[in-house]
PDB file of N, CA and C in Angstrom:
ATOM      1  N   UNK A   1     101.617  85.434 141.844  1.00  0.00           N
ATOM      2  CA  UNK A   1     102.134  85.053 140.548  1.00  0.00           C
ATOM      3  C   UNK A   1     102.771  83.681 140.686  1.00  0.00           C
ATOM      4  N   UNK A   2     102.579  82.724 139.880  1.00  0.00           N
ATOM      5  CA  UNK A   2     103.028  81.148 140.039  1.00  0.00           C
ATOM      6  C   UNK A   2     103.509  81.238 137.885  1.00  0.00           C
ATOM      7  N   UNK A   3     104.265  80.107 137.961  1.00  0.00           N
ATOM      8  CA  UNK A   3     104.474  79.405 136.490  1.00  0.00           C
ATOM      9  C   UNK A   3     103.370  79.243 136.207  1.00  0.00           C
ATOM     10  N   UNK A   4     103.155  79.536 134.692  1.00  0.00           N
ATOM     11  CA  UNK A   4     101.804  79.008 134.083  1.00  0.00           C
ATOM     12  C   UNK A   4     100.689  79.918 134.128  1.00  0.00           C
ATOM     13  N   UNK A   5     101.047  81.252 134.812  1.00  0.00           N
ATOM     14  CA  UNK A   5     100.242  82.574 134.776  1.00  0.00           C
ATOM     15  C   UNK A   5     100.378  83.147 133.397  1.00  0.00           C
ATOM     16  N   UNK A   6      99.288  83.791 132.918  1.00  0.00           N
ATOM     17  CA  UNK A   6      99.876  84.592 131.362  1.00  0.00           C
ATOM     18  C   UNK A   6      99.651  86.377 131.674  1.00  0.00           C
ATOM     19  N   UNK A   7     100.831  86.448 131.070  1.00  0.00           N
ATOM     20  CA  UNK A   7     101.063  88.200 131.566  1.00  0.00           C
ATOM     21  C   UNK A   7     101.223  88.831 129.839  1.00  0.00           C
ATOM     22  N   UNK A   8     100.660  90.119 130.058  1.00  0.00           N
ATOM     23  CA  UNK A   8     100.851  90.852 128.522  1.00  0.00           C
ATOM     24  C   UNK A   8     101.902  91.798 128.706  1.00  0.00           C
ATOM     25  N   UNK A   9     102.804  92.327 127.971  1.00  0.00           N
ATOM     26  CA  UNK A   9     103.980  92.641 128.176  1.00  0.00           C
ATOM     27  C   UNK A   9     104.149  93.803 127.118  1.00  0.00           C
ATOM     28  N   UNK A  10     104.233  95.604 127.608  1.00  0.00           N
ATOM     29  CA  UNK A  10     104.641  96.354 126.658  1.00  0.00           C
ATOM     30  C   UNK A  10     105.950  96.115 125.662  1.00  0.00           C
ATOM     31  N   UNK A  11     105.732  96.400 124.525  1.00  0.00           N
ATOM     32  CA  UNK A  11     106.956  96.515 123.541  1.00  0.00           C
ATOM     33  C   UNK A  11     107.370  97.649 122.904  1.00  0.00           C
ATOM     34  N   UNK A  12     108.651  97.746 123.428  1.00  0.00           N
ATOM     35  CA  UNK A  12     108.858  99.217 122.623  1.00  0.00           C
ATOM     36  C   UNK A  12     110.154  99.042 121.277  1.00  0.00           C
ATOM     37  N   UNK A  13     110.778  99.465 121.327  1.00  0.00           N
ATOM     38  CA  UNK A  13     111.221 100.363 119.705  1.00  0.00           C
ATOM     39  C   UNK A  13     112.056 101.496 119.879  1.00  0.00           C
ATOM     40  N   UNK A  14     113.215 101.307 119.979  1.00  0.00           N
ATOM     41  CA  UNK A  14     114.156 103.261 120.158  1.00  0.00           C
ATOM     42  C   UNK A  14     113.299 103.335 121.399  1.00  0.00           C
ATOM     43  N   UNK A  15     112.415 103.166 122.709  1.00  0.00           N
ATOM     44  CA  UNK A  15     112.375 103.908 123.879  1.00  0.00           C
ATOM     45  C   UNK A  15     110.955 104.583 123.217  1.00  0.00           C
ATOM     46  N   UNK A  16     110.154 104.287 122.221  1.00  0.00           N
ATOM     47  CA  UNK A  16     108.389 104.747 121.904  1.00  0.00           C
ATOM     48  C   UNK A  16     107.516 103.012 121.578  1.00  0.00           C
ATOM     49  N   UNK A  17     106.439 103.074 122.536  1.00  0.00           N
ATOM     50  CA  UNK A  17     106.062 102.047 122.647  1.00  0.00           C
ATOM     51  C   UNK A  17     105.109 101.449 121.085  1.00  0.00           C
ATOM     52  N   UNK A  18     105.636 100.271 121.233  1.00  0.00           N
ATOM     53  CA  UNK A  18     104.802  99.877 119.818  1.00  0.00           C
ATOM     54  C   UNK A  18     104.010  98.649 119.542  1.00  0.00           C
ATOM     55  N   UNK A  19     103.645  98.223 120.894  1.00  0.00           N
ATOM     56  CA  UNK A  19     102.391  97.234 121.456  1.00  0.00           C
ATOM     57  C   UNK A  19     102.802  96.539 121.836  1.00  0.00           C
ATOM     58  N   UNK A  20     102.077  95.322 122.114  1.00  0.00           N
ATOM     59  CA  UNK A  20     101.952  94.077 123.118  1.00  0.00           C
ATOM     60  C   UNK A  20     102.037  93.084 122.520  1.00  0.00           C
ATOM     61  N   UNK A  21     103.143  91.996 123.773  1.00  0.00           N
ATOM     62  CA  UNK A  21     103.182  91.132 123.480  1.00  0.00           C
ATOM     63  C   UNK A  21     102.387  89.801 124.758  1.00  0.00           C
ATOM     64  N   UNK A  22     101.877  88.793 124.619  1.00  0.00           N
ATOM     65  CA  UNK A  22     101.779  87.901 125.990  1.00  0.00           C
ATOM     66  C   UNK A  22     102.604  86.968 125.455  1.00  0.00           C
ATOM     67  N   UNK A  23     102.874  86.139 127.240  1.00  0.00           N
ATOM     68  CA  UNK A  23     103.866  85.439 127.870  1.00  0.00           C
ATOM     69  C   UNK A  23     103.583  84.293 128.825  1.00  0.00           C
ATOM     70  N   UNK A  24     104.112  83.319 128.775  1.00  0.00           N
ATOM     71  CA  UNK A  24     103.575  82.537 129.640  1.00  0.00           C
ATOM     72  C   UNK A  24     104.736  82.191 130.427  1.00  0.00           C
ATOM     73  N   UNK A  25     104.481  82.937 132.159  1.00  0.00           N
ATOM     74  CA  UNK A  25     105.256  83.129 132.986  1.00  0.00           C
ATOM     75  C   UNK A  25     105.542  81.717 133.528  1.00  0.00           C
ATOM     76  N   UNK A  26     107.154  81.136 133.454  1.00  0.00           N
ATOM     77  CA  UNK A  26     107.861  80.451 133.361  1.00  0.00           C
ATOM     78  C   UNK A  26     109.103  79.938 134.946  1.00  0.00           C
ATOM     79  N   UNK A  27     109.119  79.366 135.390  1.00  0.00           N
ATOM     80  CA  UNK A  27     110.114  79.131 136.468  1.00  0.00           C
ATOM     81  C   UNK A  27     111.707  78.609 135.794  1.00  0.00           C
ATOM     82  N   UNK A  28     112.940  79.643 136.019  1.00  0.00           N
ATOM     83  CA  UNK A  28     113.773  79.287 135.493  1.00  0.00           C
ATOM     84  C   UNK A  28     115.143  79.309 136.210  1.00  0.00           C
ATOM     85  N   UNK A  29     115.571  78.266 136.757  1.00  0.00           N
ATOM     86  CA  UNK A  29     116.679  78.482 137.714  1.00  0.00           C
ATOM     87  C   UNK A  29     116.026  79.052 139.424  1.00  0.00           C
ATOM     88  N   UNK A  30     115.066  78.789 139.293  1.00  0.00           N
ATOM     89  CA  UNK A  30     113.899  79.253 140.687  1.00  0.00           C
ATOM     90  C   UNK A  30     113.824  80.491 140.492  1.00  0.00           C
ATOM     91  N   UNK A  31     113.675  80.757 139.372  1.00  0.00           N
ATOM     92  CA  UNK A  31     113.134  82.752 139.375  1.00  0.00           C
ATOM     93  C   UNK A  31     111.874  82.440 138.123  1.00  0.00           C
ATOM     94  N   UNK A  32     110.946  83.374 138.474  1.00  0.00           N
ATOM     95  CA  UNK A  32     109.882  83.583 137.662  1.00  0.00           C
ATOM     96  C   UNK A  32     109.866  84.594 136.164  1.00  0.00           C
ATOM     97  N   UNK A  33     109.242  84.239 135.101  1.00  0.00           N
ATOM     98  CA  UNK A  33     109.994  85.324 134.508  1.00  0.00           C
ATOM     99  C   UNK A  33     109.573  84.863 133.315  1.00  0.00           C
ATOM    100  N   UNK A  34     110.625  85.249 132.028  1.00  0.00           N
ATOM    101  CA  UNK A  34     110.117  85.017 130.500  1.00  0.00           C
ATOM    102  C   UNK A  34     111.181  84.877 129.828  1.00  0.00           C
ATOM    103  N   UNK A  35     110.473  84.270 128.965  1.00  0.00           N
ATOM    104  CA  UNK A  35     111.867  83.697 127.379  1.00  0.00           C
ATOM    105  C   UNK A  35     111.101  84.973 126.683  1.00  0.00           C
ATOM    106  N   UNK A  36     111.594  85.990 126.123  1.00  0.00           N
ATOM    107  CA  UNK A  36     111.208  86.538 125.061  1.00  0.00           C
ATOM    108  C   UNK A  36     111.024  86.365 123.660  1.00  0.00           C
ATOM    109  N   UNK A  37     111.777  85.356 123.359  1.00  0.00           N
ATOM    110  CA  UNK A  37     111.805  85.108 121.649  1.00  0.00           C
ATOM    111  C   UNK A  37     112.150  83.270 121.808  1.00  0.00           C
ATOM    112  N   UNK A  38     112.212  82.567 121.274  1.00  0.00           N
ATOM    113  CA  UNK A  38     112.517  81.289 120.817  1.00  0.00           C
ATOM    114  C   UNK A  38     114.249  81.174 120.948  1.00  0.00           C
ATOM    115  N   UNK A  39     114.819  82.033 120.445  1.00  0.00           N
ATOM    116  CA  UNK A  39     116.135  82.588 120.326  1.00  0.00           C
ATOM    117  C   UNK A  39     116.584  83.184 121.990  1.00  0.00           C
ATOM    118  N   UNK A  40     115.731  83.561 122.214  1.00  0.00           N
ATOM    119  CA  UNK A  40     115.879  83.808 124.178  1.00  0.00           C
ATOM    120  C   UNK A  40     115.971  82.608 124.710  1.00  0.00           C
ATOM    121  N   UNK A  41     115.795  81.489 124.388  1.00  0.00           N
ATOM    122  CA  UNK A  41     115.208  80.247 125.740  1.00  0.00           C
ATOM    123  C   UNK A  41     116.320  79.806 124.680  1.00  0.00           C
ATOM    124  N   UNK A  42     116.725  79.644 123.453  1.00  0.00           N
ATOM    125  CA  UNK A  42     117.901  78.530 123.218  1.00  0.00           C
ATOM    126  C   UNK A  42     119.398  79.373 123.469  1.00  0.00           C
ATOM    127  N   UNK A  43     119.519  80.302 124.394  1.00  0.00           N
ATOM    128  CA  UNK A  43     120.719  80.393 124.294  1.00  0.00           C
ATOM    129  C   UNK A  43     120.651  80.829 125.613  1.00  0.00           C
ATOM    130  N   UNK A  44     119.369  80.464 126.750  1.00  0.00           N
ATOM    131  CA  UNK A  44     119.196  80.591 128.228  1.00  0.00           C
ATOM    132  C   UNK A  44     119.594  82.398 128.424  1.00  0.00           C
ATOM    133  N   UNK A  45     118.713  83.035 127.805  1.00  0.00           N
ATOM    134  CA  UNK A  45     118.259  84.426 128.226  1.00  0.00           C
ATOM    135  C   UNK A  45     117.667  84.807 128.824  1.00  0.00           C
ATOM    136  N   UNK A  46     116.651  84.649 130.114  1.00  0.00           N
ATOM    137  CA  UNK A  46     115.756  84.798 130.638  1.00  0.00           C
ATOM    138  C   UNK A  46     115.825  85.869 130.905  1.00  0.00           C
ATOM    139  N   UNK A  47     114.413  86.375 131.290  1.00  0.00           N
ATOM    140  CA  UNK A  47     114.207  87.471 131.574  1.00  0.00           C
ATOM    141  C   UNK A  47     113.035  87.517 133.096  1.00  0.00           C
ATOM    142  N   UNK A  48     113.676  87.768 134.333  1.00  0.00           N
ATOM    143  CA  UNK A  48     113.027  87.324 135.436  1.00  0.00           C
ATOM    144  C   UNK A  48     112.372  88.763 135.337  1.00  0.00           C
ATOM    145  N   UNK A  49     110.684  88.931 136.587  1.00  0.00           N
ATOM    146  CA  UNK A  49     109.203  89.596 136.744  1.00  0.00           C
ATOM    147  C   UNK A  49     110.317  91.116 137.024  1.00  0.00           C
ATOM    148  N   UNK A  50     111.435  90.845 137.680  1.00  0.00           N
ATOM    149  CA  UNK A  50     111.740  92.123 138.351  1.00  0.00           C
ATOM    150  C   UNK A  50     112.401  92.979 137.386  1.00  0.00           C
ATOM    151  N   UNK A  51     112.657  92.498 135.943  1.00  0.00           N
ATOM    152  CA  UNK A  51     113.089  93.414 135.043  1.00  0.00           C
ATOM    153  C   UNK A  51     112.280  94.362 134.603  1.00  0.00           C
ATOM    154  N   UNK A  52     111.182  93.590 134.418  1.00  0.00           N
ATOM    155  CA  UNK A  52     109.933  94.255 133.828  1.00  0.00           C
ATOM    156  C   UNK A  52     109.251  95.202 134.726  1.00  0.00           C
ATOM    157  N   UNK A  53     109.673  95.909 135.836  1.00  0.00           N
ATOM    158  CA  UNK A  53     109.333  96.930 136.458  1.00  0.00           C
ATOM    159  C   UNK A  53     109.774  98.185 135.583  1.00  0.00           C
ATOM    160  N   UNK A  54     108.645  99.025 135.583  1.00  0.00           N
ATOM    161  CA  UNK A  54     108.896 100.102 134.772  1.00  0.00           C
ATOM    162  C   UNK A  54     108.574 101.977 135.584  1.00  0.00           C
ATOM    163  N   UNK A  55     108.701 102.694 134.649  1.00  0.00           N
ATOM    164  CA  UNK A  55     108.578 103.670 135.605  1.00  0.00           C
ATOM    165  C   UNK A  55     106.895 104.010 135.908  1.00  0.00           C
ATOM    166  N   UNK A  56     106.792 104.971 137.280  1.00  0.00           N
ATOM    167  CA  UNK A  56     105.076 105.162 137.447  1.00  0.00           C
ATOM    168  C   UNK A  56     104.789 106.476 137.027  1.00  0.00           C
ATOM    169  N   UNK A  57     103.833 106.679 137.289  1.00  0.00           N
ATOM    170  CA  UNK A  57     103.033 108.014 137.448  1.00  0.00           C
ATOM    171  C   UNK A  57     103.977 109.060 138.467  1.00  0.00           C
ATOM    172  N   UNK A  58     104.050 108.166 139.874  1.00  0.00           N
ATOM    173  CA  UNK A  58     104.221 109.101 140.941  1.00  0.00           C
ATOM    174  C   UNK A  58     106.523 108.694 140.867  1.00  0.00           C
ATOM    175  N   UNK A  59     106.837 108.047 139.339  1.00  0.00           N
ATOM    176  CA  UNK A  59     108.338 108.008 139.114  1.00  0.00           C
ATOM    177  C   UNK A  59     109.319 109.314 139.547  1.00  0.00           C
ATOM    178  N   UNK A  60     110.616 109.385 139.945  1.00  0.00           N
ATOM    179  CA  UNK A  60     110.986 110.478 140.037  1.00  0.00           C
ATOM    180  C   UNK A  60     112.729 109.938 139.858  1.00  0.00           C
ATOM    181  N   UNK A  61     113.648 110.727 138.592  1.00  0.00           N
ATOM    182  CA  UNK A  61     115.051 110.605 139.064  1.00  0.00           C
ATOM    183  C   UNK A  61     115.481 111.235 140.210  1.00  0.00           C
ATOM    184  N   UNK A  62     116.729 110.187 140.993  1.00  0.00           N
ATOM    185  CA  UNK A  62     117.009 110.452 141.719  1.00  0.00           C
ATOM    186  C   UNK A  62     118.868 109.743 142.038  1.00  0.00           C
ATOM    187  N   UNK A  63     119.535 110.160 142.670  1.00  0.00           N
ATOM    188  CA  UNK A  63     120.691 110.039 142.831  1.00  0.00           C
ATOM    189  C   UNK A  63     121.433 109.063 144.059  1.00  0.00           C
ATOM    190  N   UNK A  64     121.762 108.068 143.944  1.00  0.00           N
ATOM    191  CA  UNK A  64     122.923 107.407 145.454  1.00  0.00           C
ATOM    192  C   UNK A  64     124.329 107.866 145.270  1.00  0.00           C
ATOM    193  N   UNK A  65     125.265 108.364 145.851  1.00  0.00           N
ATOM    194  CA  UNK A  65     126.507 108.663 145.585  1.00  0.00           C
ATOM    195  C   UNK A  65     126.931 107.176 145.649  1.00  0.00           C
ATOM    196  N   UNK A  66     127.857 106.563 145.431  1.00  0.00           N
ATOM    197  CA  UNK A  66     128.614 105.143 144.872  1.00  0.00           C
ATOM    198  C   UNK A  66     127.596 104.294 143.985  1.00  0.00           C
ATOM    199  N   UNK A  67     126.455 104.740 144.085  1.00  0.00           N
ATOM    200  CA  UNK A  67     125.294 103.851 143.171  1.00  0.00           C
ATOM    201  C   UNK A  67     125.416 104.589 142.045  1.00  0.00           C
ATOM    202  N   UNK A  68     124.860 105.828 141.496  1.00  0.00           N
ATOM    203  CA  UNK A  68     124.362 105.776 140.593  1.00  0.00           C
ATOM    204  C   UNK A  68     123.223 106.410 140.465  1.00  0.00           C
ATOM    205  N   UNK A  69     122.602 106.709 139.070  1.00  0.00           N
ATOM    206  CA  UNK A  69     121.260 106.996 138.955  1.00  0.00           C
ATOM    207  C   UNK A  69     119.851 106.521 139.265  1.00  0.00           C
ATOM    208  N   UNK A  70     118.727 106.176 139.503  1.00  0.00           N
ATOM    209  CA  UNK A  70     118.147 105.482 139.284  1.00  0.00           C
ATOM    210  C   UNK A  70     116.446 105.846 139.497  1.00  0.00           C
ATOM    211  N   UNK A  71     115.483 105.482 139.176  1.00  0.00           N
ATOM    212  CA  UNK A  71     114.499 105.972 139.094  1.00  0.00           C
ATOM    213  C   UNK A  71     113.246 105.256 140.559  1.00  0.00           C
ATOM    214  N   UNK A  72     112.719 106.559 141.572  1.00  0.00           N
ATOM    215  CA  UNK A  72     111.886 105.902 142.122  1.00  0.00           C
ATOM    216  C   UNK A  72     110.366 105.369 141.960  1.00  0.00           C
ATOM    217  N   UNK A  73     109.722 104.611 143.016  1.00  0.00           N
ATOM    218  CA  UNK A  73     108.629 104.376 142.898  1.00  0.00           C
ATOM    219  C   UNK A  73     108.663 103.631 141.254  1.00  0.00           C
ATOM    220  N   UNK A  74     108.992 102.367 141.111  1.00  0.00           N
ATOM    221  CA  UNK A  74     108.619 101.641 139.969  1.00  0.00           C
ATOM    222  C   UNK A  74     107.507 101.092 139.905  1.00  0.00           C
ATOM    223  N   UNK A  75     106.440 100.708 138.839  1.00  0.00           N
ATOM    224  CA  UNK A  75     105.534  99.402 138.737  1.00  0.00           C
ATOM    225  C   UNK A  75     105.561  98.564 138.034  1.00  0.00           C
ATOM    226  N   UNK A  76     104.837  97.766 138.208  1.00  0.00           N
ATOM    227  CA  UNK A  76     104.947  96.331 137.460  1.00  0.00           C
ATOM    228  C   UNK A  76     104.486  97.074 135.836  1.00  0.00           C
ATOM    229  N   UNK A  77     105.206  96.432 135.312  1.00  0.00           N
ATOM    230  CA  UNK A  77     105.312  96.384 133.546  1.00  0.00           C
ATOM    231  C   UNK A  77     104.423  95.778 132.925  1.00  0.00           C
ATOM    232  N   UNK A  78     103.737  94.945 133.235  1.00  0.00           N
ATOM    233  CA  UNK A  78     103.217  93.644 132.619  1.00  0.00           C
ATOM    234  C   UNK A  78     101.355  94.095 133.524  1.00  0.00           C
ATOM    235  N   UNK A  79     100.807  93.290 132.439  1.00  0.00           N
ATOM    236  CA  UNK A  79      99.171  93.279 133.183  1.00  0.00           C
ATOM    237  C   UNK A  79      99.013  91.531 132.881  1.00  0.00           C
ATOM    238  N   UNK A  80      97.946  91.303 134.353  1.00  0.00           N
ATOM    239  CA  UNK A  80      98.126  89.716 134.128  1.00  0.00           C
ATOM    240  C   UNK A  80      96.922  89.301 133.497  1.00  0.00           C
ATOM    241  N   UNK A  81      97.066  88.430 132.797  1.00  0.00           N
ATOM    242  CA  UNK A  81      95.687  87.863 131.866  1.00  0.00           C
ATOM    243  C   UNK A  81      95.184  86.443 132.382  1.00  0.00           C
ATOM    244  N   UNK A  82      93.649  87.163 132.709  1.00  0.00           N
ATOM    245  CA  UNK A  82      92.948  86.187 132.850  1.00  0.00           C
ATOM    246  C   UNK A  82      93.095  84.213 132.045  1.00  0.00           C
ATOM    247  N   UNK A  83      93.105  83.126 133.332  1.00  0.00           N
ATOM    248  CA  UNK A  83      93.572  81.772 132.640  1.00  0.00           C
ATOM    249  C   UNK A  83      92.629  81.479 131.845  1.00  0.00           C
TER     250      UNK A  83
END
């Protein structure tokens, strides 16, 4: 993945998905990633590749005592689109 890659990006709604958006993956502060809206990039919102990990197939909750909740086995969120 480099700047200038285009990635399509689920959109959801309340947590039920309600389609796609693409993105043109961006270098920002040396992290890779996305402005989501026009309103994202003027008030420096970024949104770096590692947010967009989502849960899998083979996902499972699971527990760290001082951590927290958190979900295993993530995948990438995004599908990359041909230049």
């Amino acid at each position: 993945m480099k700047a200038g890659n285009r990635i399509r990006v689920s959109t959801y709604f309340m947590g039920y998905p309600t389609g796609y958006e693409d993105f043109t993956v961006e270098e920002f502060r040396y992290c890779l990633g996305i402005f989501q809206t026009p309103q994202h990039r003027q008030a420096g919102h970024f949104t770096p590749l590692c947010e967009l990990y989502e849960r899998g197939p083979d996902s499972e909750n699971d527990y760290i005592p001082n951590y927290g909740e958190y979900f295993t086995n993530p995948v990438q969120g995004w599908s990359d689109l041909p230049s």
